[in-house]
C-alpha atoms as a PDB file:
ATOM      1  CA  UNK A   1      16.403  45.798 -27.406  1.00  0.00           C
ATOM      2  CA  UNK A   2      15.445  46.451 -23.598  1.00  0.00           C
ATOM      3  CA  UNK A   3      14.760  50.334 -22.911  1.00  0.00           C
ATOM      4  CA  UNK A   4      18.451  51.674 -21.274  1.00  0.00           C
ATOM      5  CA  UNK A   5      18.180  52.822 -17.822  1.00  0.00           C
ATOM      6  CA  UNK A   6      21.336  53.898 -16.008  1.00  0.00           C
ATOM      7  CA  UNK A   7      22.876  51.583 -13.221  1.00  0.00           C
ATOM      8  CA  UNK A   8      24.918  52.232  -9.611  1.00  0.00           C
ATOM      9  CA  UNK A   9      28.277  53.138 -10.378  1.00  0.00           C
ATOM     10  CA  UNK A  10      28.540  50.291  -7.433  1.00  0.00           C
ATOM     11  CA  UNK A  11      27.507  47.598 -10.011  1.00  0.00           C
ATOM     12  CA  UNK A  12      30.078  48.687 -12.764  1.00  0.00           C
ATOM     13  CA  UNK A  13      33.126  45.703 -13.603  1.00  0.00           C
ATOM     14  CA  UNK A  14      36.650  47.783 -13.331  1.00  0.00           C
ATOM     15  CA  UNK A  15      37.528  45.551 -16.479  1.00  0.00           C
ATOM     16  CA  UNK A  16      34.910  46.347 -18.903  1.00  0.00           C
ATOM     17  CA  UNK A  17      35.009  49.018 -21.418  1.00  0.00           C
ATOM     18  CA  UNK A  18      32.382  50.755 -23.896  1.00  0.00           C
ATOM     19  CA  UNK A  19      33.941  51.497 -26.874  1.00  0.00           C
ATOM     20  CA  UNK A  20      31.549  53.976 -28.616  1.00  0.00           C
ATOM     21  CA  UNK A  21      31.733  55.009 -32.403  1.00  0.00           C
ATOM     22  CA  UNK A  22      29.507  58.100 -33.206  1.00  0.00           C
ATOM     23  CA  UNK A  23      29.048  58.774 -36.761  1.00  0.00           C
ATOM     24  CA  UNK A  24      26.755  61.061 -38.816  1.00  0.00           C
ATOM     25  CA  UNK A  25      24.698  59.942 -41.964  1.00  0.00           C
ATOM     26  CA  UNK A  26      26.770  58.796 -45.345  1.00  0.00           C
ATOM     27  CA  UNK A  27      29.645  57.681 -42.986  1.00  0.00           C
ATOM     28  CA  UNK A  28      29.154  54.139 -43.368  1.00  0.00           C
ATOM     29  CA  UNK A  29      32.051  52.978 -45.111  1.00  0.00           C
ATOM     30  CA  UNK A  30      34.231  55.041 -42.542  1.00  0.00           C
ATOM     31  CA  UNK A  31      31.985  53.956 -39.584  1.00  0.00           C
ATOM     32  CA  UNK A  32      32.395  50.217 -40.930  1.00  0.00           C
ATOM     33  CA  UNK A  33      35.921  49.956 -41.082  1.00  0.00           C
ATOM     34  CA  UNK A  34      36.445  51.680 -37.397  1.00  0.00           C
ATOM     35  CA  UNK A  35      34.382  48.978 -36.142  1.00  0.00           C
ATOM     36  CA  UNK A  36      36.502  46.474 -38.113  1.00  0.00           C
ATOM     37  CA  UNK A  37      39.552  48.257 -36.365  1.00  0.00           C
ATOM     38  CA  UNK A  38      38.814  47.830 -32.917  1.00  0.00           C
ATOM     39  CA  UNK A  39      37.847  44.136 -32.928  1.00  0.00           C
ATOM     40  CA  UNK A  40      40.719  43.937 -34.894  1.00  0.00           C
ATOM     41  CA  UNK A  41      41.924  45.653 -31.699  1.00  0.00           C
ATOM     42  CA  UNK A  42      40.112  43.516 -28.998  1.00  0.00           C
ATOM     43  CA  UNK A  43      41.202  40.386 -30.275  1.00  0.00           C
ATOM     44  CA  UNK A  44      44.856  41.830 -30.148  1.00  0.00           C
ATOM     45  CA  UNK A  45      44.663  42.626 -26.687  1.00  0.00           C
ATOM     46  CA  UNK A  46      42.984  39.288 -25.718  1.00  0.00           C
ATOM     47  CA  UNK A  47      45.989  37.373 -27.031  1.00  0.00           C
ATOM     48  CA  UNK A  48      47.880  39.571 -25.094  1.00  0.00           C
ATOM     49  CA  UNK A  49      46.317  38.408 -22.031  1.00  0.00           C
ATOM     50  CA  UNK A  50      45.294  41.967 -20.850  1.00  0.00           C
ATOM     51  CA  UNK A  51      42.294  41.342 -18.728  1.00  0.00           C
ATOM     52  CA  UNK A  52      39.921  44.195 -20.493  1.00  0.00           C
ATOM     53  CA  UNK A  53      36.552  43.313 -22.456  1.00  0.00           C
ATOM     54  CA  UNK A  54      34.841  45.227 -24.489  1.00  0.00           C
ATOM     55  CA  UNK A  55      30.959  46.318 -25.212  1.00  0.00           C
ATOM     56  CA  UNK A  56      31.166  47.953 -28.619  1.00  0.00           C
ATOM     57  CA  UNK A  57      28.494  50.266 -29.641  1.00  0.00           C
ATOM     58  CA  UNK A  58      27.921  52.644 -32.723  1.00  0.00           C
ATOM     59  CA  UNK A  59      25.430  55.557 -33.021  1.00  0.00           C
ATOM     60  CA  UNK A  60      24.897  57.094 -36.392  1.00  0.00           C
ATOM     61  CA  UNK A  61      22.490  59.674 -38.132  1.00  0.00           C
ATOM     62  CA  UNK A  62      22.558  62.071 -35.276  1.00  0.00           C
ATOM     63  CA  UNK A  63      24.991  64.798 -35.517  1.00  0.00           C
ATOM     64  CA  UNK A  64      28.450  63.918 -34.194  1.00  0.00           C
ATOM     65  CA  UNK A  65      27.516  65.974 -30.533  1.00  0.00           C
ATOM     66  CA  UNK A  66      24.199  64.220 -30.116  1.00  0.00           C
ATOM     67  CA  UNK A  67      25.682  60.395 -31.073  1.00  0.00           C
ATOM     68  CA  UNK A  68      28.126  61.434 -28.647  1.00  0.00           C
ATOM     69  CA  UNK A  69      25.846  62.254 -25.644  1.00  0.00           C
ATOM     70  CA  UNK A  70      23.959  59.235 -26.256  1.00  0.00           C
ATOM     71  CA  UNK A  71      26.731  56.893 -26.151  1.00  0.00           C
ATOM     72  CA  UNK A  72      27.808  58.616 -23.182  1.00  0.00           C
ATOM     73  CA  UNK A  73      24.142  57.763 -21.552  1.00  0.00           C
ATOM     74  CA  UNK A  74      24.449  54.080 -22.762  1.00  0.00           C
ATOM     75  CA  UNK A  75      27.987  54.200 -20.874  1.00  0.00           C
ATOM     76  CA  UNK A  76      25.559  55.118 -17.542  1.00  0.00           C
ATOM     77  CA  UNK A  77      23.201  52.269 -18.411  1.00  0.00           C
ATOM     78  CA  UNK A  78      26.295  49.268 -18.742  1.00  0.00           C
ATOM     79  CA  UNK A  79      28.418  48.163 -16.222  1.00  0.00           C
ATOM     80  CA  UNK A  80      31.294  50.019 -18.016  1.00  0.00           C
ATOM     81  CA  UNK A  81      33.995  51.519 -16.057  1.00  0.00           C
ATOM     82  CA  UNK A  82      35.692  53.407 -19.027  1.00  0.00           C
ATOM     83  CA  UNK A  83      34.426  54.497 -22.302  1.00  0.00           C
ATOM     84  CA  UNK A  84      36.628  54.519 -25.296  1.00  0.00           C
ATOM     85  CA  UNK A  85      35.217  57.455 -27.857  1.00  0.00           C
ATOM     86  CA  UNK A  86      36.425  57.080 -31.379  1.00  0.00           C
ATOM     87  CA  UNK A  87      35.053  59.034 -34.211  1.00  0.00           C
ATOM     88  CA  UNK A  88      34.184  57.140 -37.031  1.00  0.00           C
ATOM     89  CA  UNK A  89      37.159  59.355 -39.508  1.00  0.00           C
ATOM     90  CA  UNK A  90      40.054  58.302 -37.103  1.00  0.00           C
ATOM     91  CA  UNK A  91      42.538  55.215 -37.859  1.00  0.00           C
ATOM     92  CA  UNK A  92      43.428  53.538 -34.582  1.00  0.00           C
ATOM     93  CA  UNK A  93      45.626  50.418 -34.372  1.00  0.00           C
ATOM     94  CA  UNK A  94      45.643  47.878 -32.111  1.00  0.00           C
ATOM     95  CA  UNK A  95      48.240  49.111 -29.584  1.00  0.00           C
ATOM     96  CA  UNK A  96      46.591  52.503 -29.400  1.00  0.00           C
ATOM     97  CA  UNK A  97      43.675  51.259 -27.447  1.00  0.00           C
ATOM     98  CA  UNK A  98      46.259  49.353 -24.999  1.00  0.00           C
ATOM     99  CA  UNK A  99      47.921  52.578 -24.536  1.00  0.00           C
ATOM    100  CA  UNK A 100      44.726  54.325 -23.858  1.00  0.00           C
ATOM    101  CA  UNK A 101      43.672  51.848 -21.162  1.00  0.00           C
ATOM    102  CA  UNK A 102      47.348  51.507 -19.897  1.00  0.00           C
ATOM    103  CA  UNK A 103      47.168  55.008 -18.251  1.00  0.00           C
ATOM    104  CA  UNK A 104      45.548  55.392 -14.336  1.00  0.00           C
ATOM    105  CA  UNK A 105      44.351  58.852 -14.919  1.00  0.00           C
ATOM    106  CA  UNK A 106      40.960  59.624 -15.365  1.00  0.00           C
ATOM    107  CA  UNK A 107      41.076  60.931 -19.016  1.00  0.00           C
ATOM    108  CA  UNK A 108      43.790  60.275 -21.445  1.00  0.00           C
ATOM    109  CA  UNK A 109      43.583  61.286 -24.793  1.00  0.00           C
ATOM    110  CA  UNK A 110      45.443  60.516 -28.220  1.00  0.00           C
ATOM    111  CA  UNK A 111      47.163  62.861 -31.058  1.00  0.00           C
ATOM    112  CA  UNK A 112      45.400  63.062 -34.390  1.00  0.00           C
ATOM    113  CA  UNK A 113      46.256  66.428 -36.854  1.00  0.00           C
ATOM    114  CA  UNK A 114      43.363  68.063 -37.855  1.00  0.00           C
ATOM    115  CA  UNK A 115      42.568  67.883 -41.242  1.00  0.00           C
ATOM    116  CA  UNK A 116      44.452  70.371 -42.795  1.00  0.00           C
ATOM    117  CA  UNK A 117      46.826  70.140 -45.868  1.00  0.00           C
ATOM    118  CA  UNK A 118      49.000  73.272 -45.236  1.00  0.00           C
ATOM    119  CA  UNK A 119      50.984  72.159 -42.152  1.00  0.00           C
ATOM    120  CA  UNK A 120      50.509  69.151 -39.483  1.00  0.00           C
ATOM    121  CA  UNK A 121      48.704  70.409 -36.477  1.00  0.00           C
ATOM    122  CA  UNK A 122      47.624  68.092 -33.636  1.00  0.00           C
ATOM    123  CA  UNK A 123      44.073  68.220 -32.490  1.00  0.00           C
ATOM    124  CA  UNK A 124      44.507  69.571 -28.751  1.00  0.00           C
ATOM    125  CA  UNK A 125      45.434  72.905 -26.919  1.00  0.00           C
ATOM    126  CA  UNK A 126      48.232  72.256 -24.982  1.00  0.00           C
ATOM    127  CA  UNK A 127      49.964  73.639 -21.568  1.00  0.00           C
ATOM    128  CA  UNK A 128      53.127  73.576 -21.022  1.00  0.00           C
ATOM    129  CA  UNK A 129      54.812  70.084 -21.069  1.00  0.00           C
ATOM    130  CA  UNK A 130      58.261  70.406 -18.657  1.00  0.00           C
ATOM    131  CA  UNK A 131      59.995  67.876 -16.751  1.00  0.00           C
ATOM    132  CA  UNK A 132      57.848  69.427 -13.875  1.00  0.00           C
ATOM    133  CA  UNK A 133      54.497  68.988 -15.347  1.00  0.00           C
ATOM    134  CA  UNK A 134      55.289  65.655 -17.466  1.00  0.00           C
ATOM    135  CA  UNK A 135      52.227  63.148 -15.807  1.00  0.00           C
ATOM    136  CA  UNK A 136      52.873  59.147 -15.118  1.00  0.00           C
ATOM    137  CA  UNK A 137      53.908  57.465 -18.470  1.00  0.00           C
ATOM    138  CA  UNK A 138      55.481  60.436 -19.813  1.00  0.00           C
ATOM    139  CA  UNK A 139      51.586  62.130 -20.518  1.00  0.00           C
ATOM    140  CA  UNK A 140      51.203  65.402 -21.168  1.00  0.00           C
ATOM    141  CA  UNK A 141      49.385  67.919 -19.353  1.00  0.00           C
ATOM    142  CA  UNK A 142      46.344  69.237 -21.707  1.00  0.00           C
ATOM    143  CA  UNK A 143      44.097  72.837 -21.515  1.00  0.00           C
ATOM    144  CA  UNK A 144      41.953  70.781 -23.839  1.00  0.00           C
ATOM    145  CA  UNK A 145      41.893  67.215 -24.737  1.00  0.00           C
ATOM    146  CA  UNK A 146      40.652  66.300 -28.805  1.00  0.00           C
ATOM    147  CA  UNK A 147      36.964  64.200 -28.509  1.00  0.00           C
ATOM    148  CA  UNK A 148      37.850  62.501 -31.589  1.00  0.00           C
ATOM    149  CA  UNK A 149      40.178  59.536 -29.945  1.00  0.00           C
ATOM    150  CA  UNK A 150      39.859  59.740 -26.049  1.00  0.00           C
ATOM    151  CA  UNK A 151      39.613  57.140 -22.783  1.00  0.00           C
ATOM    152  CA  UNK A 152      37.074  58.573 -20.101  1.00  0.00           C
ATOM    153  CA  UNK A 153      36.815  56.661 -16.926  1.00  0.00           C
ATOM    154  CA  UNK A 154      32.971  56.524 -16.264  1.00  0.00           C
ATOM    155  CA  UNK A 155      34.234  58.126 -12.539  1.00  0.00           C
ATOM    156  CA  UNK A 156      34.519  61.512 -14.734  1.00  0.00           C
ATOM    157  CA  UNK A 157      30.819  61.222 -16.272  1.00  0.00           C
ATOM    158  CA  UNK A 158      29.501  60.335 -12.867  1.00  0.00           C
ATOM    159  CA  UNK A 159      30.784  63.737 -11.310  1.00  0.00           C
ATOM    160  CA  UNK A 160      29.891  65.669 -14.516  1.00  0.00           C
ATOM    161  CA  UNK A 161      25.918  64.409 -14.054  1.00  0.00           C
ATOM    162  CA  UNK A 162      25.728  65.498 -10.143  1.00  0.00           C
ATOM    163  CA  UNK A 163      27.928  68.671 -10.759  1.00  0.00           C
ATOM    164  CA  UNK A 164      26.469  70.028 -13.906  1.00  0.00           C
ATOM    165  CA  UNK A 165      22.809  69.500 -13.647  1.00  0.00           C
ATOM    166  CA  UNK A 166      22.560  72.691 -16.063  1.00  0.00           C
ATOM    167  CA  UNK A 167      23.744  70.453 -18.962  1.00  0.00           C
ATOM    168  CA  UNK A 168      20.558  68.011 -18.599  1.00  0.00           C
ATOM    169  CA  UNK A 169      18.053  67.786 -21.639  1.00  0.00           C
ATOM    170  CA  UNK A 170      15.138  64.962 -22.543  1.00  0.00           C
ATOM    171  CA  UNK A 171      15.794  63.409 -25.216  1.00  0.00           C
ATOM    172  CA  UNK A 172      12.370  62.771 -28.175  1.00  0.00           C
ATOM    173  CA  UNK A 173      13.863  60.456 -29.955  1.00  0.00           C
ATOM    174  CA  UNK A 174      13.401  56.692 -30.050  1.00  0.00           C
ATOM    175  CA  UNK A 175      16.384  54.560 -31.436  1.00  0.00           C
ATOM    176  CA  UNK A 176      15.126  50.804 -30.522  1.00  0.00           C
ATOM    177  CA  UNK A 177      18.016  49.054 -31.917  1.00  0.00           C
ATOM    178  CA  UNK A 178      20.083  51.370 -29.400  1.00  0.00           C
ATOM    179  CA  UNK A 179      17.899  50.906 -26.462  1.00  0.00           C
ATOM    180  CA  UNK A 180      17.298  54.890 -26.200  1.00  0.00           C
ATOM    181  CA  UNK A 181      13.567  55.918 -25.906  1.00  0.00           C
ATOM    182  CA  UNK A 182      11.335  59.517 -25.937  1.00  0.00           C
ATOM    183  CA  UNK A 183      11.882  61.096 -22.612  1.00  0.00           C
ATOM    184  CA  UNK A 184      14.713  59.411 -21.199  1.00  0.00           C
ATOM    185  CA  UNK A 185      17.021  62.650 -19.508  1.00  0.00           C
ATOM    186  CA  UNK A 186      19.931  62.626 -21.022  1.00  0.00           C
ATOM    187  CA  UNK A 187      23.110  65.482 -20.949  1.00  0.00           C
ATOM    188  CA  UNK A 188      25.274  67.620 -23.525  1.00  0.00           C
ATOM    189  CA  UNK A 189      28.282  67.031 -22.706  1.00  0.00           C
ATOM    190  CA  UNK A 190      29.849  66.740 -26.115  1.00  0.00           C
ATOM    191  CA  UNK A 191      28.352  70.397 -27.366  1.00  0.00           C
ATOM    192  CA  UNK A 192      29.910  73.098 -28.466  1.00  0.00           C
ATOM    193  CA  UNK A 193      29.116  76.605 -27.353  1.00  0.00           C
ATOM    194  CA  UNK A 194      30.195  80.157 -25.792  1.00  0.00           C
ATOM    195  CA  UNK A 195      31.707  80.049 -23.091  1.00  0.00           C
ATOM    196  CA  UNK A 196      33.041  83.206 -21.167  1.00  0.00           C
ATOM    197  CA  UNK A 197      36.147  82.118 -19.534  1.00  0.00           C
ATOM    198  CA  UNK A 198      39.735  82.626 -18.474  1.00  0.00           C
ATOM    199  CA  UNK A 199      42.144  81.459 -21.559  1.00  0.00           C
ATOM    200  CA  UNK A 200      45.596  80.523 -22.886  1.00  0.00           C
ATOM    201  CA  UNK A 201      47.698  82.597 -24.654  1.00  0.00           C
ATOM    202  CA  UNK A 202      47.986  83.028 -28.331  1.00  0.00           C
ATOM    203  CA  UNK A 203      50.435  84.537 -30.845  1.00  0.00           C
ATOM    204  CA  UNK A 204      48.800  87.514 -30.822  1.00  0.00           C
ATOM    205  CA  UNK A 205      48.377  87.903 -27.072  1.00  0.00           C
ATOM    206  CA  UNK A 206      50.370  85.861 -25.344  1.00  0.00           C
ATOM    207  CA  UNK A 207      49.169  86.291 -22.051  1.00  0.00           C
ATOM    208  CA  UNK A 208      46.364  84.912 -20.313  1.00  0.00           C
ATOM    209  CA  UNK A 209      43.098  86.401 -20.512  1.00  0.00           C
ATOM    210  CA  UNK A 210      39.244  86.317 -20.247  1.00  0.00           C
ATOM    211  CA  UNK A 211      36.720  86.467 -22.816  1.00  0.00           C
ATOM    212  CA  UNK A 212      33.714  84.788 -24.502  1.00  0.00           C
ATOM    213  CA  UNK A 213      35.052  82.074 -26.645  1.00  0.00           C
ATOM    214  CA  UNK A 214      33.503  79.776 -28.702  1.00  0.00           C
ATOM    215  CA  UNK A 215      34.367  76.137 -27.845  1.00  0.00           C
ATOM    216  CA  UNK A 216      34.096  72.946 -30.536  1.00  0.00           C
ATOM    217  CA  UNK A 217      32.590  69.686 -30.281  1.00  0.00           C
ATOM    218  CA  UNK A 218      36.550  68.912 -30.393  1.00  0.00           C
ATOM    219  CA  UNK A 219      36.660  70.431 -26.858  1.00  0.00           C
ATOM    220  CA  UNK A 220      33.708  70.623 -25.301  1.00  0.00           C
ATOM    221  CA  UNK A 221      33.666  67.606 -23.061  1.00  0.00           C
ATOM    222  CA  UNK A 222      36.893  68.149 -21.578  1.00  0.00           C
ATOM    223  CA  UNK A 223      36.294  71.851 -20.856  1.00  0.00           C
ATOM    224  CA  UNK A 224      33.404  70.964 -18.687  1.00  0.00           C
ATOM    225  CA  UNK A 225      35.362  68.068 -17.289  1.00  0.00           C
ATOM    226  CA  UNK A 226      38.481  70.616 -16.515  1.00  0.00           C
ATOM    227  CA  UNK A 227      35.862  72.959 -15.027  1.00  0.00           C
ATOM    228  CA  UNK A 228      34.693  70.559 -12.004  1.00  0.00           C
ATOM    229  CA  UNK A 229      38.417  69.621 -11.538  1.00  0.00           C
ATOM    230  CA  UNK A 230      39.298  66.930 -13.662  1.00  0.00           C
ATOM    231  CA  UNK A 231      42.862  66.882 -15.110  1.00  0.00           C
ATOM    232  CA  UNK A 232      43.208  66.243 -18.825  1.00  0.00           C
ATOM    233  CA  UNK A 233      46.017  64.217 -20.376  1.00  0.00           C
ATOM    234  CA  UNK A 234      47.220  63.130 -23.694  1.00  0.00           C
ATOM    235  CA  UNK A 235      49.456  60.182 -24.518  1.00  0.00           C
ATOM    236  CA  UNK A 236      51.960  61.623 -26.870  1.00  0.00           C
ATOM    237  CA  UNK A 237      53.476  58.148 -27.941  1.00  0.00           C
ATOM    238  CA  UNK A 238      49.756  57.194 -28.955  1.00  0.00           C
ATOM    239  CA  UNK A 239      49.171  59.049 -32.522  1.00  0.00           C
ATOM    240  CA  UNK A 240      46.250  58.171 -34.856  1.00  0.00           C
ATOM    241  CA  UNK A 241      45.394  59.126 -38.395  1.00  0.00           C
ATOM    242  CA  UNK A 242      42.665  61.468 -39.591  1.00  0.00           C
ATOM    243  CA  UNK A 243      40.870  59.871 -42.313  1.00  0.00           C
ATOM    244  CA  UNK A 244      39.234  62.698 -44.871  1.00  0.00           C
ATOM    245  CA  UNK A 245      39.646  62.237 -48.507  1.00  0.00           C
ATOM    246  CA  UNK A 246      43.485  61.197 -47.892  1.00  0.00           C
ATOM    247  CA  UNK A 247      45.034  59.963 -44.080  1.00  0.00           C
ATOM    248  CA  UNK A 248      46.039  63.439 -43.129  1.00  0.00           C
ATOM    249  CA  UNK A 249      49.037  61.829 -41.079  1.00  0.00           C
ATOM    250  CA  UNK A 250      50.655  59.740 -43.939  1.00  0.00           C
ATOM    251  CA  UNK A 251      50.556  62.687 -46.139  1.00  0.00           C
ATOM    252  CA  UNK A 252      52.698  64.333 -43.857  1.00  0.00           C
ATOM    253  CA  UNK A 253      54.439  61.052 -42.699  1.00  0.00           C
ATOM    254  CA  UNK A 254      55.651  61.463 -46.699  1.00  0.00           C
ATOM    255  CA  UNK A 255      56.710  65.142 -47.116  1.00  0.00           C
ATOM    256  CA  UNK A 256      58.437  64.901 -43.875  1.00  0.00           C
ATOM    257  CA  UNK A 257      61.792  62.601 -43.652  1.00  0.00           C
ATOM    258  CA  UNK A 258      61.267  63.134 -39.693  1.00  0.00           C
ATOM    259  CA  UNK A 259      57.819  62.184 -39.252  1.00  0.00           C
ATOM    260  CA  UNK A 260      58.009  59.422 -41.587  1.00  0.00           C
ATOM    261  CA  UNK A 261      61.099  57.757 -39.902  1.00  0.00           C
ATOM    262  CA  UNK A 262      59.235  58.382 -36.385  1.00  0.00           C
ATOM    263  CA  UNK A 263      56.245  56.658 -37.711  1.00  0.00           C
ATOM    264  CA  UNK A 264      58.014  53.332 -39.536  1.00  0.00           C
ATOM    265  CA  UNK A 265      60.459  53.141 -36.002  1.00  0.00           C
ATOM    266  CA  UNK A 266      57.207  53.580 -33.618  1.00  0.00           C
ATOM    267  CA  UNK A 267      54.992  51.031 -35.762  1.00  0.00           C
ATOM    268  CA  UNK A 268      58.327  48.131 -35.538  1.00  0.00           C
ATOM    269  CA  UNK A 269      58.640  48.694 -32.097  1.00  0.00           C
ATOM    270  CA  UNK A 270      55.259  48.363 -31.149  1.00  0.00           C
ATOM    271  CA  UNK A 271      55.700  44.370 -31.843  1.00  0.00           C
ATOM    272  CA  UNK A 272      58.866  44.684 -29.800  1.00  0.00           C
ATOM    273  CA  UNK A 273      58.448  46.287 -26.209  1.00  0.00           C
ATOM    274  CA  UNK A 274      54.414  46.429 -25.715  1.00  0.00           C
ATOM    275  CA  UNK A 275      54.102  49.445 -26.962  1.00  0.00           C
ATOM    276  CA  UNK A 276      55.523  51.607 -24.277  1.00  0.00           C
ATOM    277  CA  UNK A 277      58.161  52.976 -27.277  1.00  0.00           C
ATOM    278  CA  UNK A 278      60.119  56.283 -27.978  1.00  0.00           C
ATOM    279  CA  UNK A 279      58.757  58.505 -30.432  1.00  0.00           C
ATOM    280  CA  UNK A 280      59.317  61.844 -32.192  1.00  0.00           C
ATOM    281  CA  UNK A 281      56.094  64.211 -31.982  1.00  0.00           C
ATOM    282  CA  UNK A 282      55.802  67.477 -33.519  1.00  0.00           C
ATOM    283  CA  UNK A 283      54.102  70.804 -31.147  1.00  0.00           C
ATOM    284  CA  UNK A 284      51.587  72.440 -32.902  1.00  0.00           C
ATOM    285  CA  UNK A 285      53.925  75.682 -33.813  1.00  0.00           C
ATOM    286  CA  UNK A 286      56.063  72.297 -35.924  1.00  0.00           C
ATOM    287  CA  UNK A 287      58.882  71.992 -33.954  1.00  0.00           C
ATOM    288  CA  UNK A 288      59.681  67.978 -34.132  1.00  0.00           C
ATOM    289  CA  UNK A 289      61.297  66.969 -30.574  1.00  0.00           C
ATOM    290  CA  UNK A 290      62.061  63.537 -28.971  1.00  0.00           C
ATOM    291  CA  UNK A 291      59.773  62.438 -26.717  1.00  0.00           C
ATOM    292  CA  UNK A 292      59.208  59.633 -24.653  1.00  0.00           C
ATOM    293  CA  UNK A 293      56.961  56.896 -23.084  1.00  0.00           C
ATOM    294  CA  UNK A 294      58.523  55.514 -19.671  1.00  0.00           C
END
């Protein structure tokens, strides 16, 4: 394959989209099946007569943050307008990815719990969400967005490589099937680090305060994206499983007579109404609540 080199934003097509699947070594059978998914996906949307194609590409044996950052350089080398990152352990269905691209903001982001057996807790930190800060489409307003399912208009990365030179590194490694060579500049963007800042409030201390914190590769990207001005958003109608050793959200879908009904009415009515549907989504203290997508 033809060494990457990144393009003019000018020569980007508003209706093609990079849908990147990091993965790290032994996640084959995962990483296979995602793939599977979104053509699955692609082809879905093309009967639909939505005017979007897709570049899929897949970067594996890395570390998740590294796969990550190289995708996100491959995005700079396409004529992508949006990139589409999807972790190689979530479940996505065919409407999700409509949903994703459905949105005009910048950065729109889905629900997945995190993997934990004890209670279902959404991946995200989230402001707020009143009739007064509810976006377009009934999003909600996000202090950090989860990297694991998320649309990022290539816009976003464009203003994060002239505003955060700081984050540039070369990168030593050649990947020839991927088109990435030794000494191409590339930038962390999907990290994870300290980061002394002002923060939300917790159970503990509720008010807002500053201190070092250490931020995830879950969070990373959209901290640095928040920090040059970029407003995060998640979809609450679109909600993906988190695929460990079980799907975290079916075993909850099964203990819970709520979430289960939520999930078999939002799956039928996804064939019905394009998937612009009603839910019921659960906060991440477990309060379940209507919500919906206008």
């Amino acid at each position: 394959m033809k060494t990457l080199q990144p393009i003019s934003p000018r020569d980007r097509d508003p209706n093609l989209v990079l849908i990147g699947v990091p993965a790290v070594r032994g996640g084959l059978w995962d990483l296979v099946r995602t793939v599977i998914t979104l053509e699955l996906g692609a082809l879905a949307l093309e009967e639909a007569k939505v005017n979007w194609r897709f570049e899929f590409r897949k970067m594996a044996g890395q570390g998740i943050a590294k796969a990550r950052n190289m995708l996100t350089y491959a995005a700079r080398c396409l004529p992508v307008s949006k990139i589409v990152m999807v972790d190689a352990d979530i479940r996505p269905e065919p409407g999700h990815f409509f949903r994703l691209l459905s949105h005009a903001e910048a950065l729109v982001g889905a629900l997945y719990p995190k993997k934990n057996l004890e209670r279902l807790c959404w991946v995200g930190e989230f402001r707020d969400a009143t009739p007064a800060t509810i976006g377009p489409g009934g999003l909600w307003p996000m202090e950090h967005v989860g990297s694991g399912f998320v649309r990022v208009d290539m816009e976003v990365v464009d203003r994060m490589v002239a505003e955060l030179p700081e984050r540039r590194y070369m990168n030593d490694e050649d990947e020839p099937s991927s088109g990435i060579a030794d000494g191409q500049w590339m930038h962390d963007f999907w990290g994870m680090g300290v980061v002394n800042g002002e923060w939300f409030g917790t159970p503990r201390h509720p008010a807002r305060r500053k201190y070092p914190r250490y931020v995830t590769e879950d969070y990373f990207f959209s901290h640095l994206a928040s920090s040059i001005g970029v407003k995060l958003w998640t979809d609450p109608g679109c909600q993906v499983d988190h695929v460990g050793e079980v799907g975290f959200l079916e075993v909850f879908a099964r203990r819970d007579k709520a979430i289960a009904e939520a999930l078999a009415q939002y799956r039928a009515d996804l064939e019905k109404v394009g998937f612009k549907v009603p839910v019921l989504v659960r906060d991440p203290e477990g309060n379940v609540f209507p919500g919906r997508v206008n």
